[in-house]
PDB file of N, CA and C in Angstrom:
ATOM      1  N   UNK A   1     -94.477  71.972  58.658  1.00  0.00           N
ATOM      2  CA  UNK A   1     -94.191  71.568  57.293  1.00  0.00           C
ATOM      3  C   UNK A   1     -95.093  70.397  56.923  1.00  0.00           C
ATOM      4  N   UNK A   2     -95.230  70.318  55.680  1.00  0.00           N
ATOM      5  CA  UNK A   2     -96.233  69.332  55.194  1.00  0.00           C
ATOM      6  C   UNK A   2     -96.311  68.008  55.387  1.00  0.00           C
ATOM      7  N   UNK A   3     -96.652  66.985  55.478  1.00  0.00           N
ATOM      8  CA  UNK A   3     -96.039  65.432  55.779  1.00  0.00           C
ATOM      9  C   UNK A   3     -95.887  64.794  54.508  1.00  0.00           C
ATOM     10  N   UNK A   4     -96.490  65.739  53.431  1.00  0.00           N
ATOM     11  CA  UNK A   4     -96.789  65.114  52.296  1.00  0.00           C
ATOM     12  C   UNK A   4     -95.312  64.945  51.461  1.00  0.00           C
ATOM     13  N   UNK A   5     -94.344  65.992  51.554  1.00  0.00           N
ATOM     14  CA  UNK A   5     -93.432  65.766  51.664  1.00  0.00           C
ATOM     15  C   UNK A   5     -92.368  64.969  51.826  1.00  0.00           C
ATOM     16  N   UNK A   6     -92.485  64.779  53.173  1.00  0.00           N
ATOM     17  CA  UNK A   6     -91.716  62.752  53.545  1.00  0.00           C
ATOM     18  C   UNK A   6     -91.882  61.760  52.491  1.00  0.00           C
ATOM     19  N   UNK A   7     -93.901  61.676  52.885  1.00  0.00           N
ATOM     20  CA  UNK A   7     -94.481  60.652  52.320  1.00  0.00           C
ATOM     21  C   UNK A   7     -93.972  60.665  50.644  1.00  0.00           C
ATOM     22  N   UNK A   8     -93.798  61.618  49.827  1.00  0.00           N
ATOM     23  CA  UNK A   8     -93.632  61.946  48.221  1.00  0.00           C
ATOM     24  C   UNK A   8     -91.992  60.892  48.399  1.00  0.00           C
ATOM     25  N   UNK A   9     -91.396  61.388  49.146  1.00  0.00           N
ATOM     26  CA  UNK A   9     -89.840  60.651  49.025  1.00  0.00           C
ATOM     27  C   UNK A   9     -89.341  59.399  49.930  1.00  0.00           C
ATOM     28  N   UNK A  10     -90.960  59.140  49.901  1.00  0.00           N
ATOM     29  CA  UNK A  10     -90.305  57.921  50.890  1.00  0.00           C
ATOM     30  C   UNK A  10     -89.589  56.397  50.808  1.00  0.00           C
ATOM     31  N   UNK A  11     -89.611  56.421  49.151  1.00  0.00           N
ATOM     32  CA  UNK A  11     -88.638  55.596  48.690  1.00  0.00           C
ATOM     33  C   UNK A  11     -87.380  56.485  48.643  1.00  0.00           C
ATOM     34  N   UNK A  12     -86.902  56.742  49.414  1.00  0.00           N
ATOM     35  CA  UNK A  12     -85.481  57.513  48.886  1.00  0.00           C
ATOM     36  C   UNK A  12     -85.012  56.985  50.556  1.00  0.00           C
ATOM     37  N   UNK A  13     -85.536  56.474  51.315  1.00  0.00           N
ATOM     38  CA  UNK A  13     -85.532  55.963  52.910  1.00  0.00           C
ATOM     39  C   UNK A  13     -84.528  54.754  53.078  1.00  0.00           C
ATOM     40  N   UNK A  14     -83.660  55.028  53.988  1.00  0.00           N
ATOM     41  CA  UNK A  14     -82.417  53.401  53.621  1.00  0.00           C
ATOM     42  C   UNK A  14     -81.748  54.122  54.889  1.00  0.00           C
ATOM     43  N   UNK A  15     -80.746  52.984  55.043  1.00  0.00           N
ATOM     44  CA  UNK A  15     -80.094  52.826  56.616  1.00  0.00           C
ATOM     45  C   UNK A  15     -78.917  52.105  56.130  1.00  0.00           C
ATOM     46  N   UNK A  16     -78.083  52.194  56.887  1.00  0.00           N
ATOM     47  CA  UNK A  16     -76.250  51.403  56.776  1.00  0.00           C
ATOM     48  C   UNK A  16     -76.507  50.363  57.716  1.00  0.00           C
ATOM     49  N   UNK A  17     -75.999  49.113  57.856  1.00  0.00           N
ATOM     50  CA  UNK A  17     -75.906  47.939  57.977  1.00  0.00           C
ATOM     51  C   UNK A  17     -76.210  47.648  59.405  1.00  0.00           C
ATOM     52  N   UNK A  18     -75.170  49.078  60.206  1.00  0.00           N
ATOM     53  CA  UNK A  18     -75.655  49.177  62.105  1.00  0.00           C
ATOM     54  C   UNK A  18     -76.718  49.580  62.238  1.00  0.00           C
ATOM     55  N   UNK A  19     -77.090  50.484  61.113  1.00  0.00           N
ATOM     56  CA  UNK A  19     -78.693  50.876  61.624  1.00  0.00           C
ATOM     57  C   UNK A  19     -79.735  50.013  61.544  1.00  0.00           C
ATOM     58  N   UNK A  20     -79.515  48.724  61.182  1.00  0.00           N
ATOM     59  CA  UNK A  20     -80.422  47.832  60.515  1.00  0.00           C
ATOM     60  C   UNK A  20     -80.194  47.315  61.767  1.00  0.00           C
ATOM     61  N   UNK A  21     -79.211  46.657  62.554  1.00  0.00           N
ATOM     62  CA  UNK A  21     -79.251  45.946  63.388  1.00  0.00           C
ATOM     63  C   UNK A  21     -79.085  46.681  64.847  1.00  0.00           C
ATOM     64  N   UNK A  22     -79.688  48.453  64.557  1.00  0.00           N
ATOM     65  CA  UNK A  22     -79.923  49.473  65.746  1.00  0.00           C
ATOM     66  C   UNK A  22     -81.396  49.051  65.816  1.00  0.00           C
ATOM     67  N   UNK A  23     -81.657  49.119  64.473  1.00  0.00           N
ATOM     68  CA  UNK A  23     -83.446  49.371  64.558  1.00  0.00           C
ATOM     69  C   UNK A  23     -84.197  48.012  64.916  1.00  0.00           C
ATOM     70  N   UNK A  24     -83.248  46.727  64.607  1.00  0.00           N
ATOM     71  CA  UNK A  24     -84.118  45.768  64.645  1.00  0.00           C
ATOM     72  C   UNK A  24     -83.866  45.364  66.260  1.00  0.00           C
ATOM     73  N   UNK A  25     -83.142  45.891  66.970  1.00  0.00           N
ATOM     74  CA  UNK A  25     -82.931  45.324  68.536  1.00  0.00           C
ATOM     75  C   UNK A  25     -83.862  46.316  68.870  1.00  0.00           C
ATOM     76  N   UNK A  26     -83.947  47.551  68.658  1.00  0.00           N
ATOM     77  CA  UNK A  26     -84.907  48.576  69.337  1.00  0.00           C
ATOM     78  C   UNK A  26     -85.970  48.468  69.344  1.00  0.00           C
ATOM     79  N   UNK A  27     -86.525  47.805  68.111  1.00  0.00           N
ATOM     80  CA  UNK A  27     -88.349  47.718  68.169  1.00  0.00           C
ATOM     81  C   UNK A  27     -88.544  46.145  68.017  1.00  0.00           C
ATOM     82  N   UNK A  28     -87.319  45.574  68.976  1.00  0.00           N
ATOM     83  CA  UNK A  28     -87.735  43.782  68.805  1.00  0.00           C
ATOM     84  C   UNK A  28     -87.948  43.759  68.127  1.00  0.00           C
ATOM     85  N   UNK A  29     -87.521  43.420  66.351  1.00  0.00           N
ATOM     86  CA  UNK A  29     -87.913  43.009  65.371  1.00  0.00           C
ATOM     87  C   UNK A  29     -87.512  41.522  64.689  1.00  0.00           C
ATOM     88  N   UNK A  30     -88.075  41.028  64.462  1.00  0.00           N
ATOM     89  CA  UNK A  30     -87.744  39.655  63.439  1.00  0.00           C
ATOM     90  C   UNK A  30     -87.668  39.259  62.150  1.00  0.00           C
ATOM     91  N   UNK A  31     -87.284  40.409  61.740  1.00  0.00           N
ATOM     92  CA  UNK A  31     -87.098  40.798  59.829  1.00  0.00           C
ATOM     93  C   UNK A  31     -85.896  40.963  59.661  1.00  0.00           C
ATOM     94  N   UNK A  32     -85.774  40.859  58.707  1.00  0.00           N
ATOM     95  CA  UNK A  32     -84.065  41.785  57.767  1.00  0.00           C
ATOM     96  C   UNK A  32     -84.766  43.163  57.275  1.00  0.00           C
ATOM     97  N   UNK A  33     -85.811  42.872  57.025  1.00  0.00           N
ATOM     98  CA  UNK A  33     -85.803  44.176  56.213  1.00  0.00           C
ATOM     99  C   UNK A  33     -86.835  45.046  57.027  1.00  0.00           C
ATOM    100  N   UNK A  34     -86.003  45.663  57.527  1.00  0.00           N
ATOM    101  CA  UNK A  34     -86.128  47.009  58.609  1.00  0.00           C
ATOM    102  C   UNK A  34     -86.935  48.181  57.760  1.00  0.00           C
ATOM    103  N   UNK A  35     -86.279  48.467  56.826  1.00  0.00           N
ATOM    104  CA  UNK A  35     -86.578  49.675  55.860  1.00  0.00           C
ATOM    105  C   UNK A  35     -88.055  49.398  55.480  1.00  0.00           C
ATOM    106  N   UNK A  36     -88.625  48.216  54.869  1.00  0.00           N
ATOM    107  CA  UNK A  36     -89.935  47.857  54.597  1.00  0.00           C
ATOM    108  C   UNK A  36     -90.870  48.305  55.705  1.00  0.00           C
ATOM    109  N   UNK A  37     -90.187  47.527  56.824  1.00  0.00           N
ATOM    110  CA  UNK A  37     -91.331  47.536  58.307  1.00  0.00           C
ATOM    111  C   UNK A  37     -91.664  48.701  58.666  1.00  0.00           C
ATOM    112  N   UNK A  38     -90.189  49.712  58.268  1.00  0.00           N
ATOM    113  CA  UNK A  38     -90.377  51.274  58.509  1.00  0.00           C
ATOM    114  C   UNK A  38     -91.526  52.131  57.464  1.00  0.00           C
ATOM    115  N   UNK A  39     -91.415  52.093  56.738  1.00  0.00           N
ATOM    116  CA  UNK A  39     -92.322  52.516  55.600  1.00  0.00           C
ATOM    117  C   UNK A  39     -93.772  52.023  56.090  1.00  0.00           C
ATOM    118  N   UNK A  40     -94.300  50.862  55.709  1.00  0.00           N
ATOM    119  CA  UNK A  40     -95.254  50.052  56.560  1.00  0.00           C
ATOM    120  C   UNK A  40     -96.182  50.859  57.450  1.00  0.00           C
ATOM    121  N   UNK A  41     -95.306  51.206  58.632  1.00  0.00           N
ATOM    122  CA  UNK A  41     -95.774  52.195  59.346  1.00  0.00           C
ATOM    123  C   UNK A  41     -96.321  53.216  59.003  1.00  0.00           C
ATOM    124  N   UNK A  42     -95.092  54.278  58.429  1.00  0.00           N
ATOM    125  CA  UNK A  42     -95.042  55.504  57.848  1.00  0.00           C
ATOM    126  C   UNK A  42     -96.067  55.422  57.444  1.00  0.00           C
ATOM    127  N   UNK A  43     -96.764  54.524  56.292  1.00  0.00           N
ATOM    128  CA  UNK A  43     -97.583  54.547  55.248  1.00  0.00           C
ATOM    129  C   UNK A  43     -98.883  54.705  55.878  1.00  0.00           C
ATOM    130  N   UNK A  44     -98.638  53.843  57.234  1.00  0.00           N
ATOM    131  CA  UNK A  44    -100.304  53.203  57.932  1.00  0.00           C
ATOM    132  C   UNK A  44    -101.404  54.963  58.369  1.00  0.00           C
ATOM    133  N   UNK A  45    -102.600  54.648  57.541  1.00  0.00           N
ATOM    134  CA  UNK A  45    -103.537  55.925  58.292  1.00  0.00           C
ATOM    135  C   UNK A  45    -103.679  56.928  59.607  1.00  0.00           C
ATOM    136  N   UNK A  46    -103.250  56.049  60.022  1.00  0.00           N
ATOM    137  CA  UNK A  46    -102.729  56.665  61.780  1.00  0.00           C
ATOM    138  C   UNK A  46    -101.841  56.400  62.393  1.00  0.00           C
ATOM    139  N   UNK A  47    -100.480  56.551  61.112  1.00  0.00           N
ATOM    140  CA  UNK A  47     -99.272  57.435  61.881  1.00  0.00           C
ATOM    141  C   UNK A  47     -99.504  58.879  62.092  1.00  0.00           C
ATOM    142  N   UNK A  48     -98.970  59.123  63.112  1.00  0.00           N
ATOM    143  CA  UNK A  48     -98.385  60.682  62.880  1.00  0.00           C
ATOM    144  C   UNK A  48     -97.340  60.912  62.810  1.00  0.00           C
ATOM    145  N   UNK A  49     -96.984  61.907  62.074  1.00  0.00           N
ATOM    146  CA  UNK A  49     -96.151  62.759  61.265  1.00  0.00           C
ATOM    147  C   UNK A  49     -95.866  64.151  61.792  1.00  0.00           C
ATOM    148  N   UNK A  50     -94.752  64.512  62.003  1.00  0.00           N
ATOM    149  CA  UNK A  50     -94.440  66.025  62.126  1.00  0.00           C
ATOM    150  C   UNK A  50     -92.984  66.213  62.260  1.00  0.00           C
ATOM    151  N   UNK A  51     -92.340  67.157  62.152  1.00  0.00           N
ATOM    152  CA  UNK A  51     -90.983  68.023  61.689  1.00  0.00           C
ATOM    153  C   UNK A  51     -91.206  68.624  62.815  1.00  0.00           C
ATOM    154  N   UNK A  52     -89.873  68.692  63.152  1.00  0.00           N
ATOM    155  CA  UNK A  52     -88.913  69.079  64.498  1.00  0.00           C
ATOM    156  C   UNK A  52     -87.534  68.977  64.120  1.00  0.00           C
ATOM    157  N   UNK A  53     -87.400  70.361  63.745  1.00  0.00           N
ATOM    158  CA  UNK A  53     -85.715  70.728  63.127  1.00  0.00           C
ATOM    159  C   UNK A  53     -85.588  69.897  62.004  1.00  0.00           C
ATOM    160  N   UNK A  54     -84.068  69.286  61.756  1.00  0.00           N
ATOM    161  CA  UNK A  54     -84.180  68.814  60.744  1.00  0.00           C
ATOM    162  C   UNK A  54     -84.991  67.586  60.975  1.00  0.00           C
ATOM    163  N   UNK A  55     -85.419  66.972  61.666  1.00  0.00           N
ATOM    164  CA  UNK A  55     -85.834  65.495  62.038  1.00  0.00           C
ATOM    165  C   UNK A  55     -87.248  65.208  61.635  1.00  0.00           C
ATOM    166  N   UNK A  56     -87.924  64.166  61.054  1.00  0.00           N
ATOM    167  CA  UNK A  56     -88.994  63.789  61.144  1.00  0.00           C
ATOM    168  C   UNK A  56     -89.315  63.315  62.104  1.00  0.00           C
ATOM    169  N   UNK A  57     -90.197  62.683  62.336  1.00  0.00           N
ATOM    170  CA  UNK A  57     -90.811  61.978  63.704  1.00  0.00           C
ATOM    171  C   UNK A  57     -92.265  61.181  62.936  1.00  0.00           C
ATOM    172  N   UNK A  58     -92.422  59.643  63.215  1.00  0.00           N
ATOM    173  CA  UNK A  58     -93.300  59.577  62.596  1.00  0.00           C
ATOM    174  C   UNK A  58     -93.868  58.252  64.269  1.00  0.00           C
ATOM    175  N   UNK A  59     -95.205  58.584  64.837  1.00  0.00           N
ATOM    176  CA  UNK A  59     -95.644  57.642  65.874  1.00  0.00           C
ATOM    177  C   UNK A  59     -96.985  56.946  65.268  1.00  0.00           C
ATOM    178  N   UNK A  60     -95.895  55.597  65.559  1.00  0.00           N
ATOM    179  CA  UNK A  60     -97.733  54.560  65.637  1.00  0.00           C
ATOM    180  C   UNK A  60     -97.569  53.383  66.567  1.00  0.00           C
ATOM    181  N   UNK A  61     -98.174  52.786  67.096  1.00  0.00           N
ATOM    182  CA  UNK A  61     -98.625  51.490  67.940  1.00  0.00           C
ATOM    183  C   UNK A  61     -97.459  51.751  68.863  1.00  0.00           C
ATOM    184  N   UNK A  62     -96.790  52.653  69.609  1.00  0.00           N
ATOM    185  CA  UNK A  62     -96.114  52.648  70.353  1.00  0.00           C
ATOM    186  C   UNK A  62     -94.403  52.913  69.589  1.00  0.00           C
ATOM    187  N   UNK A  63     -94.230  53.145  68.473  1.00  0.00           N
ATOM    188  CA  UNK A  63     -93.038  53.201  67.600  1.00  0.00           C
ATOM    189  C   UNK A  63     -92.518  54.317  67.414  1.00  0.00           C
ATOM    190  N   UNK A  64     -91.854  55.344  67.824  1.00  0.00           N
ATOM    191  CA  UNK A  64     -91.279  56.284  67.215  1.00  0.00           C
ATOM    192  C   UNK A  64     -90.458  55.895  66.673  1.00  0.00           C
ATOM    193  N   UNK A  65     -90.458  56.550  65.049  1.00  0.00           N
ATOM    194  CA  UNK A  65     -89.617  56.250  63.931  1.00  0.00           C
ATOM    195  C   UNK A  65     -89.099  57.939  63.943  1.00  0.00           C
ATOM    196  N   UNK A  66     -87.392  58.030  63.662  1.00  0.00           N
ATOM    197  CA  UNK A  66     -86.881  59.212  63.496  1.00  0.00           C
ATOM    198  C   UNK A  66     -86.350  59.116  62.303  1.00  0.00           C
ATOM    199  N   UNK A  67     -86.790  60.467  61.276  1.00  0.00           N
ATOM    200  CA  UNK A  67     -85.890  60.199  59.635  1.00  0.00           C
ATOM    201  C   UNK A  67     -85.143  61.568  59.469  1.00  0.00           C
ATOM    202  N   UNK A  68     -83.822  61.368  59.134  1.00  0.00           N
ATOM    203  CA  UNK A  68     -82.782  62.908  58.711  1.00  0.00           C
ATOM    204  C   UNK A  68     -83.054  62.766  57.888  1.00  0.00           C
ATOM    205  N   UNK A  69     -84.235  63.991  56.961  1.00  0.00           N
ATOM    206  CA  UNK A  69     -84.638  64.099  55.993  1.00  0.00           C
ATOM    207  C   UNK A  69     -83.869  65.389  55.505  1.00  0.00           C
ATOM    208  N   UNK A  70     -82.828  65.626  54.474  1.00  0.00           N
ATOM    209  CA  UNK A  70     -82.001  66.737  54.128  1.00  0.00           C
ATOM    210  C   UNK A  70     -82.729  66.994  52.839  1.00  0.00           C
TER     211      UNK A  70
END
């Protein structure tokens, strides 16, 4: 499936309050705003991108980012 896809809705991207403080212990982070840092990525030229079931998968600098994209 296309990546272009994701990327078209990727302001529509958000997390509940544990996921904020899932994501920021998981990739050592020092932000509040998780969702930005995530995008960031997403956005950067050499992520990759690909669909696996319902799941996105997006890898860069060592980060797998997972999105339930419905």
């Amino acid at each position: 499936m296309n990546k272009e896809l994701l990327l078209l809705n990727i302001n529509k991207i958000h997390t509940t309050e544990m996921g904020v403080d899932r994501i920021k212990k998981n990739l050592q982070l020092d932000t509040n705003d998780v969702i930005e840092y995530c995008k960031n990525k997403i956005l950067d030229k050499s992520c990759i991108i690909y669909k696996q079931g319902k799941n996105w998968y997006c890898e860069i600098d060592d980060v797998k980012i997972t999105i339930n994209f419905v």
